[in-house]
Protein backbone atom coordinates (compact mmCIF):
# COMPACT_ATOMS: atom_id res chain seq x y z
CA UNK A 1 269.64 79.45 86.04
CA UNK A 2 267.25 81.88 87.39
CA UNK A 3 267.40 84.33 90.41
CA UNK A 4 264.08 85.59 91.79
CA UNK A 5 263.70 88.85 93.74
CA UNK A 6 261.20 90.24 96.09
CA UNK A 7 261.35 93.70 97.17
CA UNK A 8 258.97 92.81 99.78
CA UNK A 9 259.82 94.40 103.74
CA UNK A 10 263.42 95.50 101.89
CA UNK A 11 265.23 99.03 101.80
CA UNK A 12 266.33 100.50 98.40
CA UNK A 13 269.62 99.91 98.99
CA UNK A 14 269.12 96.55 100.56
CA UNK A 15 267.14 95.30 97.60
CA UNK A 16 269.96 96.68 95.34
CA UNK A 17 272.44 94.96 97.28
CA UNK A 18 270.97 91.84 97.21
CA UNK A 19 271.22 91.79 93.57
CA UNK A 20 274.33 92.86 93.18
CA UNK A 21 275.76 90.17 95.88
CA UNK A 22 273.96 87.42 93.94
CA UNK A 23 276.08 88.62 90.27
CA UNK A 24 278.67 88.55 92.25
CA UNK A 25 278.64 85.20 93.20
CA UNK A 26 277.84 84.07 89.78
CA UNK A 27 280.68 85.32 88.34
CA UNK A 28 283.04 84.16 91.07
CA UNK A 29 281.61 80.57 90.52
CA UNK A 30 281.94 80.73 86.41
CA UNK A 31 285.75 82.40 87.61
CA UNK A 32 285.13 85.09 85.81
CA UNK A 33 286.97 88.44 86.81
CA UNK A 34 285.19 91.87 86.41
CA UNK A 35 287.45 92.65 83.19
CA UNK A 36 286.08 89.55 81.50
CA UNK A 37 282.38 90.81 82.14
CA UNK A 38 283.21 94.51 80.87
CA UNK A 39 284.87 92.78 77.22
CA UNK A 40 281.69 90.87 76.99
CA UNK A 41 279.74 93.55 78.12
CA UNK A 42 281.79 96.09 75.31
CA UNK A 43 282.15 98.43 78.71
CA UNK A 44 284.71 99.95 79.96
CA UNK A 45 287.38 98.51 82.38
CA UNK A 46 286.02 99.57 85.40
CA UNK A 47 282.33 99.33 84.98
CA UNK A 48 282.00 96.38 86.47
CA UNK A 49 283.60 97.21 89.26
CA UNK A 50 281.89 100.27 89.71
CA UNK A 51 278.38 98.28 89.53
CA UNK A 52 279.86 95.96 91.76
CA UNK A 53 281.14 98.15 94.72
CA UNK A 54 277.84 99.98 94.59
CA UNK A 55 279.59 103.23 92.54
CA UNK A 56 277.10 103.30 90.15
CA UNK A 57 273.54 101.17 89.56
CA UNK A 58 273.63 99.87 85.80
CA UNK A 59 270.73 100.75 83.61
CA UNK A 60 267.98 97.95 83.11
CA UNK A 61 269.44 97.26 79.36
CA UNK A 62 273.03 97.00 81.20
CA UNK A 63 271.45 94.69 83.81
CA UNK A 64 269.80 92.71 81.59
CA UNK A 65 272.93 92.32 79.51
CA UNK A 66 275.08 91.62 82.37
CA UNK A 67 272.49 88.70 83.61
CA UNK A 68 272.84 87.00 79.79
CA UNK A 69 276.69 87.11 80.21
CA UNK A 70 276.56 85.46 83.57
CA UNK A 71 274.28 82.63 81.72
CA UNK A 72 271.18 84.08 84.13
CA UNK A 73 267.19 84.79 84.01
CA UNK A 74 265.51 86.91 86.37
CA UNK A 75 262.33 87.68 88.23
CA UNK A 76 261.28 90.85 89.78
CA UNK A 77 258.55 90.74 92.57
CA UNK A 78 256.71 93.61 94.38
CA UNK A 79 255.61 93.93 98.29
CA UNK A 80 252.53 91.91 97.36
CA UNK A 81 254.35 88.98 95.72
CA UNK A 82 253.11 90.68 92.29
CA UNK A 83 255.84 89.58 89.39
CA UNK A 84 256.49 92.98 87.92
CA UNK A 85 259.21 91.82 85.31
CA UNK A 86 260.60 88.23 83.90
CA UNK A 87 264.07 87.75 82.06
CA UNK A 88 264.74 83.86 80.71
CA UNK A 89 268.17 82.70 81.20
CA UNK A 90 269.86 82.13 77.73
CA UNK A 91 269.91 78.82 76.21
CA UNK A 92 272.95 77.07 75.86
C-alpha cells in the first residue's frame, strides 16, 4: 500500500499531521499497539508514542523505517505537484 502526500496550500504542522494521522490508522487497522512498532522499530517504549502525539517528529531514516513496519510506500509532493521523494511499500 502506498500513501501519497502533497504539501500543496498546507501548514507545517498540518502537513505533519496529516502524516502522522494516516500511520496511525495503519497501525490501528494491522492492530498493532505503539509498543509493537517500537520492538520492530529496536526504539524505545515510548517513541512511538511520542511521534504519535506530535512530541517529537522522527528522522527521515526513522520514518522510512516506521512506513516498512506498517507494510507502507510513500510519495512526497511539493506546492507544484512536483514528486520530491518516492518510498516502495515492501514486498510481501
Amino acid at each position: 500500500m502506498n500513501l501519497t502526500f502533497n504539501y500543496k496550500g498546507k501548514s507545517k504542522e498540518d502537513f505533519k499531521k496529516e502524516i502522522i494521522d494516516k500511520l496511525v490508522k495503519r497501525r490501528k487497522e494491522l492492530n498493532m499497539t505503539q509498543e509493537e512498532v517500537n520492538q520492530k522499530l529496536g526504539m524505545s517504549d515510548s517513541q512511538v508514542a511520542k511521534w504519535e502525539t506530535g512530541k517529537r517528529v522522527p528522522i527521515l531514516f526513522h520514518l522510512l523505517c516506521w512506513l516498512d513496519v506498517l507494510g507502507l510506500g510513500m510519495k512526497l509532493h511539493d506546492n507544484e505537484g512536483n514528486l520530491l521523494a518516492s518510498t516502495h511499500a515492501p514486498k510481501k
